[in-house]
C-alpha atoms as a PDB file:
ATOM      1  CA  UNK A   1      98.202 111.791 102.909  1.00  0.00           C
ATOM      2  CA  UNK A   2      98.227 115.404 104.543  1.00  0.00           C
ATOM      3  CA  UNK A   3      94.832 116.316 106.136  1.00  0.00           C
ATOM      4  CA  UNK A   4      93.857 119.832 104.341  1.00  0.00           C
ATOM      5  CA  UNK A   5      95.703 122.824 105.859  1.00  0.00           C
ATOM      6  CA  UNK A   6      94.889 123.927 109.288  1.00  0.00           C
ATOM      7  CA  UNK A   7      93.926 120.657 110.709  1.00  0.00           C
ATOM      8  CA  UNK A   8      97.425 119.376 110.202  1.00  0.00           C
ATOM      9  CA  UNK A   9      98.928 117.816 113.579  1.00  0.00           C
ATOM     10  CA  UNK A  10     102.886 118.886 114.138  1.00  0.00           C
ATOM     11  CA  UNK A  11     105.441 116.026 114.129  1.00  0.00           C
ATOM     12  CA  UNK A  12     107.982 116.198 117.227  1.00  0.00           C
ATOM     13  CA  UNK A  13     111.418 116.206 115.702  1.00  0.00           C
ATOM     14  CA  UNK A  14     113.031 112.808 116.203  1.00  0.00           C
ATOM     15  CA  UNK A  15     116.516 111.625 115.572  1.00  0.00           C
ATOM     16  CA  UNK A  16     116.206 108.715 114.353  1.00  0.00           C
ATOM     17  CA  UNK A  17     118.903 106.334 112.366  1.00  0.00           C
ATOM     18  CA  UNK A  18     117.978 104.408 109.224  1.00  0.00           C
ATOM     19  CA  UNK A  19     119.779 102.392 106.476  1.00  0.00           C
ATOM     20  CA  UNK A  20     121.161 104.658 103.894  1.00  0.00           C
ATOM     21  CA  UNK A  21     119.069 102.914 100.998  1.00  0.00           C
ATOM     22  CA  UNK A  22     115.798 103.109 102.977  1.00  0.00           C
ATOM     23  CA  UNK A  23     116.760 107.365 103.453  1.00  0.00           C
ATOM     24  CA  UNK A  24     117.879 106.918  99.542  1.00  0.00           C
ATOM     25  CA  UNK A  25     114.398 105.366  98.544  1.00  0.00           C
ATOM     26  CA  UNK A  26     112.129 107.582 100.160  1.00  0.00           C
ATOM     27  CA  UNK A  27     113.666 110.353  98.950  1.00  0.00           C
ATOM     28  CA  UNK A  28     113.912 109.392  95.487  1.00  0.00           C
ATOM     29  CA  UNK A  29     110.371 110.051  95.814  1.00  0.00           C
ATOM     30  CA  UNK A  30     110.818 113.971  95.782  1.00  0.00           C
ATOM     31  CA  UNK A  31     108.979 116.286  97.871  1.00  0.00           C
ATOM     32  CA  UNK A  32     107.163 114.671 101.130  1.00  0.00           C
ATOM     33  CA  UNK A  33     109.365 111.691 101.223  1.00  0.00           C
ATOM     34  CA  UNK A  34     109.358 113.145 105.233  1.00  0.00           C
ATOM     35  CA  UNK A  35     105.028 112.522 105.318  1.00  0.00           C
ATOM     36  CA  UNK A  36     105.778 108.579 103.165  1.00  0.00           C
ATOM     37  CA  UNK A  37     108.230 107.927 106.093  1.00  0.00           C
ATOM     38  CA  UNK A  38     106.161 108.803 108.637  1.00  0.00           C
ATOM     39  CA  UNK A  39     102.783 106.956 107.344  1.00  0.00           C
ATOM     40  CA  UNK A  40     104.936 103.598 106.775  1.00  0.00           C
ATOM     41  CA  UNK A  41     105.895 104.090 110.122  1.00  0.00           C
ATOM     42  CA  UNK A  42     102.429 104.134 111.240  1.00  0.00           C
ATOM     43  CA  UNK A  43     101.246 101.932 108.509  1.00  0.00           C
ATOM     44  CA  UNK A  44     103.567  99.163 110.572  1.00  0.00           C
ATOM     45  CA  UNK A  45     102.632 100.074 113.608  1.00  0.00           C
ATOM     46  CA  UNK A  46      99.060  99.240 113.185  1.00  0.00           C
ATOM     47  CA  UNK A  47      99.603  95.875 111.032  1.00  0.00           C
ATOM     48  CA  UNK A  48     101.384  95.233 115.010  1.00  0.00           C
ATOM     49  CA  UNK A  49      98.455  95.810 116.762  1.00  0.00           C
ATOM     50  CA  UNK A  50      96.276  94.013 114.601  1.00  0.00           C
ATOM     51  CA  UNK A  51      98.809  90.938 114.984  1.00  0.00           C
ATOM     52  CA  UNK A  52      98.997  91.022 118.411  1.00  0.00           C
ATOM     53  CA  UNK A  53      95.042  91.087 118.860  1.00  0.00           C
ATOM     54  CA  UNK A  54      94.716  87.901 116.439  1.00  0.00           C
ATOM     55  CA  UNK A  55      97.550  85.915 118.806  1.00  0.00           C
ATOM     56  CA  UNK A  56      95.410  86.735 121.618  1.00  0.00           C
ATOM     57  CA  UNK A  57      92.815  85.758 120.379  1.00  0.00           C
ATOM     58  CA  UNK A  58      93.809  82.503 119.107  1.00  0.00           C
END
């Protein structure tokens, strides 16, 4: 989700290569298929860190 206007954070522009179905999918979704990408990116990110904390631990 976008935070409300004016607290927004700028992306940096990235080139970045993907499978053409995964480009196709998220833009099927229409408008802010850029912001989806982006928080499933993150979205993965964090499910990393939380794995890597719980091998640690174990």
């Amino acid at each position: 989700m976008r935070p409300p206007h004016g607290e927004q954070t700028r992306g940096v522009p990235v080139s970045l290569r993907v499978d053409p179905d995964v480009l196709a999918a998220d833009k099927a979704g229409g408008p802010g298929w850029q912001v989806r990408m982006n928080e499933a990116l993150a979205a993965g990110i964090a499910r990393g860190k939380r794995r890597s904390r719980a091998v640690k631990r174990g």
